[in-house]
PDB file of N, CA and C in Angstrom:
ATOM      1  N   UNK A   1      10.366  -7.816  33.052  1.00  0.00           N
ATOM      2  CA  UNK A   1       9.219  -8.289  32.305  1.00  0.00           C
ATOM      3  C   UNK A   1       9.264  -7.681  30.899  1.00  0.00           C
ATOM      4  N   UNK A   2       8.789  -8.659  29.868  1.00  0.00           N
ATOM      5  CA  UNK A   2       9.209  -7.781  28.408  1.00  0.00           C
ATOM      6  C   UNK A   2       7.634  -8.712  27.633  1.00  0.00           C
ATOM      7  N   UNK A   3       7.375  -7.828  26.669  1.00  0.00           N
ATOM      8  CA  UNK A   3       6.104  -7.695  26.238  1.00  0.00           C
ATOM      9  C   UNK A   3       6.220  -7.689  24.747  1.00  0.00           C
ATOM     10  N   UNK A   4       6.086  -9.118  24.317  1.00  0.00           N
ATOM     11  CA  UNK A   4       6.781  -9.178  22.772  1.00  0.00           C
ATOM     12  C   UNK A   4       5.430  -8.503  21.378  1.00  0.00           C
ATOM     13  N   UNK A   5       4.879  -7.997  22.179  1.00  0.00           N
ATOM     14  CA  UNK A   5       3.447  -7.288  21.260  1.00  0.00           C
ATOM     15  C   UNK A   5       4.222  -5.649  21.341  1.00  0.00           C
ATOM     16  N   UNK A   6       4.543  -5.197  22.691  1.00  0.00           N
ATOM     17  CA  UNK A   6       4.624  -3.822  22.934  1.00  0.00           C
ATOM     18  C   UNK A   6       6.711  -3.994  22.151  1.00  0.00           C
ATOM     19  N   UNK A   7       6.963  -4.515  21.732  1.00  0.00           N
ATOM     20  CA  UNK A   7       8.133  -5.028  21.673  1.00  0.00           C
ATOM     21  C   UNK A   7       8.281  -4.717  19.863  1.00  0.00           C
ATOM     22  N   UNK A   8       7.282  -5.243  19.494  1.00  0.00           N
ATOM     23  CA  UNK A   8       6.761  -5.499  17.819  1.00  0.00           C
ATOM     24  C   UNK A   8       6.224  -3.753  17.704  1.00  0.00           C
ATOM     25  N   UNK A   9       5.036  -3.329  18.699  1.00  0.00           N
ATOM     26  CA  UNK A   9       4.763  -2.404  18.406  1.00  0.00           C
ATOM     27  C   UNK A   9       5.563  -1.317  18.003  1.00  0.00           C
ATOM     28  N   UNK A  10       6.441  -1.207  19.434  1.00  0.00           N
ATOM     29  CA  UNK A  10       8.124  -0.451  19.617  1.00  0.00           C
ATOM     30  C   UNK A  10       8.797   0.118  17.965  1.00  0.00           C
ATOM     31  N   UNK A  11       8.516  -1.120  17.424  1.00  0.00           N
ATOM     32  CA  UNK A  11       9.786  -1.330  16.209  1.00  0.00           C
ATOM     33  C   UNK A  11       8.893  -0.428  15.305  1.00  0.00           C
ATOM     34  N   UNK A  12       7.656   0.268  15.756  1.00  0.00           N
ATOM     35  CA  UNK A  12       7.053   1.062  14.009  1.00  0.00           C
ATOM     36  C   UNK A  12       6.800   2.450  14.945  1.00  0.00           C
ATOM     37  N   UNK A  13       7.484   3.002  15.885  1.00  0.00           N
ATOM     38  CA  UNK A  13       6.958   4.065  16.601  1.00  0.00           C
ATOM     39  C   UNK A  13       7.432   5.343  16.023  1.00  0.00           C
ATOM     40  N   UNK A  14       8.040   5.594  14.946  1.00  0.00           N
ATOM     41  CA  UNK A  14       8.817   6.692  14.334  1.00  0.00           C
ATOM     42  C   UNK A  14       7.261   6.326  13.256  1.00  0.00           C
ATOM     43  N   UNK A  15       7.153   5.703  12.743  1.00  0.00           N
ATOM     44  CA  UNK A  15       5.717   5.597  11.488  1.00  0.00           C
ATOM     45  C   UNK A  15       4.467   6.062  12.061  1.00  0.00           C
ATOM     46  N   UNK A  16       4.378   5.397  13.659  1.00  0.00           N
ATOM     47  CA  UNK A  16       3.312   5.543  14.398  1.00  0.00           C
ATOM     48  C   UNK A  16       2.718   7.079  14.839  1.00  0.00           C
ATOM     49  N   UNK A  17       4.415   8.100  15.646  1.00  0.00           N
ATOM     50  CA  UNK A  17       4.358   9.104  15.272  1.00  0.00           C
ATOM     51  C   UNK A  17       3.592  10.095  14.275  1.00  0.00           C
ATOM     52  N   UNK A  18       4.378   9.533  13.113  1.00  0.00           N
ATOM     53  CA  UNK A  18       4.106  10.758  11.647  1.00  0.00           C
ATOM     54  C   UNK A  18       2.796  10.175  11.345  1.00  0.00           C
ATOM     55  N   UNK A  19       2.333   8.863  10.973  1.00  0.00           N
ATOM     56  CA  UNK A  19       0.445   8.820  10.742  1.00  0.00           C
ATOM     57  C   UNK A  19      -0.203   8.691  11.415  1.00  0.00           C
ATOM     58  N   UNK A  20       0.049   8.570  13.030  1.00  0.00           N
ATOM     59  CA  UNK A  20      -1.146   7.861  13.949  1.00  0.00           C
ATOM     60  C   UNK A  20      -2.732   9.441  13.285  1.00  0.00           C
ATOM     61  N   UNK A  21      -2.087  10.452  13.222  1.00  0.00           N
ATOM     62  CA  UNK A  21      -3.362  11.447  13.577  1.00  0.00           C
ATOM     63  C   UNK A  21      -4.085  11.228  12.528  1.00  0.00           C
ATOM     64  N   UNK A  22      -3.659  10.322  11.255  1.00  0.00           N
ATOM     65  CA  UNK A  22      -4.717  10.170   9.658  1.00  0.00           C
ATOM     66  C   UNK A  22      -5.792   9.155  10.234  1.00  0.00           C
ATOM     67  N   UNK A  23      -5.051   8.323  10.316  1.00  0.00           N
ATOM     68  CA  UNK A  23      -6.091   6.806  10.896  1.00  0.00           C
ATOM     69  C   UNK A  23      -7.211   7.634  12.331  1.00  0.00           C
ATOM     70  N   UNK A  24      -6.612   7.677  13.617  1.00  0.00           N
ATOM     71  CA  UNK A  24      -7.686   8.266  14.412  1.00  0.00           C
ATOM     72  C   UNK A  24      -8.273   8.920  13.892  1.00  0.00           C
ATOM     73  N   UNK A  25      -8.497  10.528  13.033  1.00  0.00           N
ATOM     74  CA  UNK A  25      -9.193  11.234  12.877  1.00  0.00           C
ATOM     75  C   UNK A  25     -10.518  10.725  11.605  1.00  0.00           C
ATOM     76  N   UNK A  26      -9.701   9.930  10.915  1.00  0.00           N
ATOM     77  CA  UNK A  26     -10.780   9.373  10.016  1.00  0.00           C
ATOM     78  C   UNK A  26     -11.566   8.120  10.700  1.00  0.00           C
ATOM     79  N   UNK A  27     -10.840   7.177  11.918  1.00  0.00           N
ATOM     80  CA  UNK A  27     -11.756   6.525  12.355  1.00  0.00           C
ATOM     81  C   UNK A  27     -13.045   6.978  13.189  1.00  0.00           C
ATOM     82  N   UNK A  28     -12.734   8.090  13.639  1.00  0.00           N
ATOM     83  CA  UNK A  28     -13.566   9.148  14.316  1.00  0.00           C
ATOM     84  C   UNK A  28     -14.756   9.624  13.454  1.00  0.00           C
ATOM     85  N   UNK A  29     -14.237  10.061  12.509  1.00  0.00           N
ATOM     86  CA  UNK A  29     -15.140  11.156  11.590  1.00  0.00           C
ATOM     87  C   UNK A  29     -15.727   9.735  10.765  1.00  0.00           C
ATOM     88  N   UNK A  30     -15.442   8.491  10.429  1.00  0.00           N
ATOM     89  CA  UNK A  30     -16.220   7.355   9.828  1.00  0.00           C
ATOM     90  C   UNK A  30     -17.341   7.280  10.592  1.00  0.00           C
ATOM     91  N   UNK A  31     -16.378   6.533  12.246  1.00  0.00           N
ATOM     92  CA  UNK A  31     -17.641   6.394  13.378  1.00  0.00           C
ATOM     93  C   UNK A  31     -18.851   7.361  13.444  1.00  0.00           C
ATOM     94  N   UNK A  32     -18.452   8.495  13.657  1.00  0.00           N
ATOM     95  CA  UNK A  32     -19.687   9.161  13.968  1.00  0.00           C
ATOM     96  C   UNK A  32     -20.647   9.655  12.875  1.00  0.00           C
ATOM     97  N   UNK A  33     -20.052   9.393  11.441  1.00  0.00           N
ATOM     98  CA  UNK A  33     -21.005   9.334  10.345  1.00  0.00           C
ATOM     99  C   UNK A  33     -22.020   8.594  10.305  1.00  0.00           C
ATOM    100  N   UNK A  34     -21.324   7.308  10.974  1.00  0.00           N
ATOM    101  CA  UNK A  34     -22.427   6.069  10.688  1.00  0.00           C
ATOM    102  C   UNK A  34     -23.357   5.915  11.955  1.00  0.00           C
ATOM    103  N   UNK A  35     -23.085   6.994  13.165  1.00  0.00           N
ATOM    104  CA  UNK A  35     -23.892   7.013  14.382  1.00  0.00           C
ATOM    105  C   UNK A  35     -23.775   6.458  15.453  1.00  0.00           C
ATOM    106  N   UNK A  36     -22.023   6.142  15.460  1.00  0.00           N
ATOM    107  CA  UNK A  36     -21.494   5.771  16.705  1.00  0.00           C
ATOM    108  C   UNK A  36     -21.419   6.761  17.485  1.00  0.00           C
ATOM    109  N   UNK A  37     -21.370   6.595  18.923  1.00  0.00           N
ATOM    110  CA  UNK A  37     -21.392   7.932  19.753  1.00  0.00           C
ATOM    111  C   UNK A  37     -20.764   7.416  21.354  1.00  0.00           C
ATOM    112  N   UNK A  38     -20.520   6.520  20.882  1.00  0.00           N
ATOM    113  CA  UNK A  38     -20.119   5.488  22.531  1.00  0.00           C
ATOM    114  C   UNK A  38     -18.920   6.320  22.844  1.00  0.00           C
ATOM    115  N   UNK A  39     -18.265   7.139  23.559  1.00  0.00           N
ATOM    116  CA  UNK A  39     -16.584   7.741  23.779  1.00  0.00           C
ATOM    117  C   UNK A  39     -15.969   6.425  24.195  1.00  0.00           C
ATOM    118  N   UNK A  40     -16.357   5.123  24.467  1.00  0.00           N
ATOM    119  CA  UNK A  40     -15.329   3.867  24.739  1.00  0.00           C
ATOM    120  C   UNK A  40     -15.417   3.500  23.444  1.00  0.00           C
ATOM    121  N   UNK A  41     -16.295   3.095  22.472  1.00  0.00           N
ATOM    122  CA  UNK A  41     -15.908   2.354  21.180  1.00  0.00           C
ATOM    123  C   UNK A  41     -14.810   3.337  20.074  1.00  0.00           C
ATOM    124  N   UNK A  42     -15.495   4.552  20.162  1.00  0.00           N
ATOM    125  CA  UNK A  42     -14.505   5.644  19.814  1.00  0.00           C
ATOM    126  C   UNK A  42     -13.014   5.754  20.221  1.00  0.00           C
ATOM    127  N   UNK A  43     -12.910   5.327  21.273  1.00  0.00           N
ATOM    128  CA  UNK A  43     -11.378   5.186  22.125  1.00  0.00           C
ATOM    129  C   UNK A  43     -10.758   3.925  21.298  1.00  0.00           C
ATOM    130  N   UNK A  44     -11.154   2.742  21.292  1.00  0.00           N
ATOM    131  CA  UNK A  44     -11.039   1.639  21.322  1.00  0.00           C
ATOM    132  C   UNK A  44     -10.393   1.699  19.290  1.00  0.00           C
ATOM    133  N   UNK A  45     -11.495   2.222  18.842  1.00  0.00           N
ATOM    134  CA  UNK A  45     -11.237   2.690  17.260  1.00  0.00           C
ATOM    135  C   UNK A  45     -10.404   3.591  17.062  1.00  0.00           C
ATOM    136  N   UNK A  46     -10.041   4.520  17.556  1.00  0.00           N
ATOM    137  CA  UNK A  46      -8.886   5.425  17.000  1.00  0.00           C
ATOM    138  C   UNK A  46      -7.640   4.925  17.835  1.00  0.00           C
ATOM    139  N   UNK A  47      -7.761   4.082  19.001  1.00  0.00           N
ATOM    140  CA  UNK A  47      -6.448   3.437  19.788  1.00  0.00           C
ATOM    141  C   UNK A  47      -5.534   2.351  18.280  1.00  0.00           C
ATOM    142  N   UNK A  48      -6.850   1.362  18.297  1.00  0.00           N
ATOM    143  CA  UNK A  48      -6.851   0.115  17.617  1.00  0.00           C
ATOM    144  C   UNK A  48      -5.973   0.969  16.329  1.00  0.00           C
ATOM    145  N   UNK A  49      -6.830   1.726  15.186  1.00  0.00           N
ATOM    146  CA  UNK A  49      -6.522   2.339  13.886  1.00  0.00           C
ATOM    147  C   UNK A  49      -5.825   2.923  14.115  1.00  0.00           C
ATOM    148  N   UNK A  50      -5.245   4.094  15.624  1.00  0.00           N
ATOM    149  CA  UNK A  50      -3.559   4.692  14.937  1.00  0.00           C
ATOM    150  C   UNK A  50      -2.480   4.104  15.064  1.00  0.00           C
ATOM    151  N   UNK A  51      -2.615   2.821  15.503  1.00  0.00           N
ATOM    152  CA  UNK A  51      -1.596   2.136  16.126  1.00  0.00           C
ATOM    153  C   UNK A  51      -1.688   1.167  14.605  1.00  0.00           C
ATOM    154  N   UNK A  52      -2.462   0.565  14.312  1.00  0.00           N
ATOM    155  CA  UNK A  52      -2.610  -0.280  13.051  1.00  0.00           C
ATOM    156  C   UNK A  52      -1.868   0.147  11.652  1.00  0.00           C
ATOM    157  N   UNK A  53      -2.989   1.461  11.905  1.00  0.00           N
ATOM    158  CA  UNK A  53      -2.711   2.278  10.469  1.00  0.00           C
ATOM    159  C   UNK A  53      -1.361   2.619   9.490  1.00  0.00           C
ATOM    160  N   UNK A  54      -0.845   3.248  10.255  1.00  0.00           N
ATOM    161  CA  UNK A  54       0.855   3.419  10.443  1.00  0.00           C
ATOM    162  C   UNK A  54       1.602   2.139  10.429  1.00  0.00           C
ATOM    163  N   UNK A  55       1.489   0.840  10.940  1.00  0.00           N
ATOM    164  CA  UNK A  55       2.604  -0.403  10.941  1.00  0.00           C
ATOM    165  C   UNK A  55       1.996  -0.783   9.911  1.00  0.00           C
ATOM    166  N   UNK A  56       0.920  -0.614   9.040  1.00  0.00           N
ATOM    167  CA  UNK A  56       0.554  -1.125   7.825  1.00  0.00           C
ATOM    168  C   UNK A  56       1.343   0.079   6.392  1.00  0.00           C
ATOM    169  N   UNK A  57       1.334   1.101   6.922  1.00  0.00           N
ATOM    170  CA  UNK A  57       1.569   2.013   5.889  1.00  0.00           C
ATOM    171  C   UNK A  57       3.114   1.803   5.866  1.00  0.00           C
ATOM    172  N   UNK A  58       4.193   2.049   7.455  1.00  0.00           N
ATOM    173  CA  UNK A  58       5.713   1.047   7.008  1.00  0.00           C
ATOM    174  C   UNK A  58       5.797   0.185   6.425  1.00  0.00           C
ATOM    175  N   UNK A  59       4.632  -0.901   6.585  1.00  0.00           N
ATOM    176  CA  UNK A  59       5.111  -2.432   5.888  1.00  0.00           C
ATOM    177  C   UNK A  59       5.373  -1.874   3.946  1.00  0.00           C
ATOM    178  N   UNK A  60       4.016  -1.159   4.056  1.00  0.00           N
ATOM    179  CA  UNK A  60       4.104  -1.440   2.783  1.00  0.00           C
ATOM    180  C   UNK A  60       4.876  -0.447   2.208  1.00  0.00           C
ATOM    181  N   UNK A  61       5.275   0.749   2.476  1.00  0.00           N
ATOM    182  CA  UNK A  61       6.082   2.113   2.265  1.00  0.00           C
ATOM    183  C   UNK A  61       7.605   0.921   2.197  1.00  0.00           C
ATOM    184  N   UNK A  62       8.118   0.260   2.697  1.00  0.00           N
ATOM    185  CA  UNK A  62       8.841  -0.140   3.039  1.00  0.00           C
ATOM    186  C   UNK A  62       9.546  -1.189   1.742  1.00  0.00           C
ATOM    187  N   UNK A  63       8.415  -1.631   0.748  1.00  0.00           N
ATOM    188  CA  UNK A  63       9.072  -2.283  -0.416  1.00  0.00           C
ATOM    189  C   UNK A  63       9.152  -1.446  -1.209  1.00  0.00           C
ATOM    190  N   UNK A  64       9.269  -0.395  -1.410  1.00  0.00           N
ATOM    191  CA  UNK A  64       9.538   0.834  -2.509  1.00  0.00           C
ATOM    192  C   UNK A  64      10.425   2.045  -2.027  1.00  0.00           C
ATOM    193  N   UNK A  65      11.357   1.957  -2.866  1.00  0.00           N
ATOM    194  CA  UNK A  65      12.728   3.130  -2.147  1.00  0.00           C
ATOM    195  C   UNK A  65      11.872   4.528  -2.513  1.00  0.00           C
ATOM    196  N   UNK A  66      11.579   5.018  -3.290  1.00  0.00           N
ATOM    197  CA  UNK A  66      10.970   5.797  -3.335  1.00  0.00           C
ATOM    198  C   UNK A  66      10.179   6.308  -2.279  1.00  0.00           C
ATOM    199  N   UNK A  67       8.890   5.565  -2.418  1.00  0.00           N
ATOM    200  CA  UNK A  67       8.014   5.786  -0.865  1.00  0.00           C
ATOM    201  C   UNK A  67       8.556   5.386   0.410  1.00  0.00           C
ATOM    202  N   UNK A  68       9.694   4.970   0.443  1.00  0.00           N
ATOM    203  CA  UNK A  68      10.814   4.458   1.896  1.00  0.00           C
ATOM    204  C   UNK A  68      11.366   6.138   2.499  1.00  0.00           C
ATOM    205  N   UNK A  69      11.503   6.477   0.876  1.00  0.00           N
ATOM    206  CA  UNK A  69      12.643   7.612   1.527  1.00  0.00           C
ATOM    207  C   UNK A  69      11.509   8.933   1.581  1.00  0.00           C
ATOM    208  N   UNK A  70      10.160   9.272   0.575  1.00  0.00           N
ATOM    209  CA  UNK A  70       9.267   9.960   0.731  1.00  0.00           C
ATOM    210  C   UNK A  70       8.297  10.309   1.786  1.00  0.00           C
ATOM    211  N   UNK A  71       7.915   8.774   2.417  1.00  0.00           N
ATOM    212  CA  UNK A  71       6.950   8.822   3.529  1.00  0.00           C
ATOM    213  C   UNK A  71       7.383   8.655   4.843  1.00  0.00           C
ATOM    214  N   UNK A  72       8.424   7.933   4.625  1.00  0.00           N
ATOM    215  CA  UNK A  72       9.242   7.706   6.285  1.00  0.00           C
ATOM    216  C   UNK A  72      10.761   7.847   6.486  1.00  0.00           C
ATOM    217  N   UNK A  73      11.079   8.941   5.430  1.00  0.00           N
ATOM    218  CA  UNK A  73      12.265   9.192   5.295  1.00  0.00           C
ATOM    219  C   UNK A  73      13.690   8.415   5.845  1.00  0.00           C
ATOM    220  N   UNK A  74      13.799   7.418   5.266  1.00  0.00           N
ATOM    221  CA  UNK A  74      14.532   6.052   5.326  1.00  0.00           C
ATOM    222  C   UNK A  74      15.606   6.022   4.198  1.00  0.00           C
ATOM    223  N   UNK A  75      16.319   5.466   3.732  1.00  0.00           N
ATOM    224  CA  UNK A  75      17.293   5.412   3.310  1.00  0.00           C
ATOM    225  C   UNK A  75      17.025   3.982   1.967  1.00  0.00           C
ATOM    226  N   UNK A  76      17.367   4.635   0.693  1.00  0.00           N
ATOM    227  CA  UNK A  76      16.822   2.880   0.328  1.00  0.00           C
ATOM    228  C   UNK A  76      17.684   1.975   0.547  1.00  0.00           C
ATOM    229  N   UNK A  77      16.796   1.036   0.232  1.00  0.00           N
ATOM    230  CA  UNK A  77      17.218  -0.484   1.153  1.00  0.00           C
ATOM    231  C   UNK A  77      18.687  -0.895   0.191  1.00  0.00           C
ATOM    232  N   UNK A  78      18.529  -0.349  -0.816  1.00  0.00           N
ATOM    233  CA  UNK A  78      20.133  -0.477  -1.708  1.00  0.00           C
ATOM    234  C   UNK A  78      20.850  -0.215  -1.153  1.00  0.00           C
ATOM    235  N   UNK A  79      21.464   1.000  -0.854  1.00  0.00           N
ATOM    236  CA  UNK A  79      22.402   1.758  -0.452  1.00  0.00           C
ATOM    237  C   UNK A  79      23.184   1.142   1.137  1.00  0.00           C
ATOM    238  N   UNK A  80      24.374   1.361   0.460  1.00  0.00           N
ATOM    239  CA  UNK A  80      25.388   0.506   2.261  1.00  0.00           C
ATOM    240  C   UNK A  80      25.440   1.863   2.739  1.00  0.00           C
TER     241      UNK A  80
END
């Protein structure tokens, strides 16, 4: 059985790693500013945002050699 979401996810898990803890901790510390307190919506928000956060920050880390090789220590896309 193969799972073309957990498949997609797979492919950003080295990004997911190094930022998941920015996104959860700020979706946390947002939530409970604004007076969320549910521990399931809280789950659901730092699941959703560290998993998000990070395949958004590769995408875009990802058109600049600079921030390729700075934030996710990658190789630029020039180089054979």
């Amino acid at each position: 059985m193969r799972s073309e979401f957990l498949a997609f996810i797979g492919n950003y898990s080295y990004s997911t790693y190094l930022f998941h803890v920015f996104f959860t901790a700020a979706s946390r510390i947002t939530a409970k500013s604004t007076g969320i307190n549910d521990i399931w919506l809280l789950f659901i928000l730092g699941t959703t945002l560290g998993t998000a956060g990070p395949i958004l920050v590769e995408v875009v880390a990802s058109r600049y050699d600079i921030t390729r090789t700075l934030l996710l220590g990658k190789r630029s896309a020039n180089r054979k």
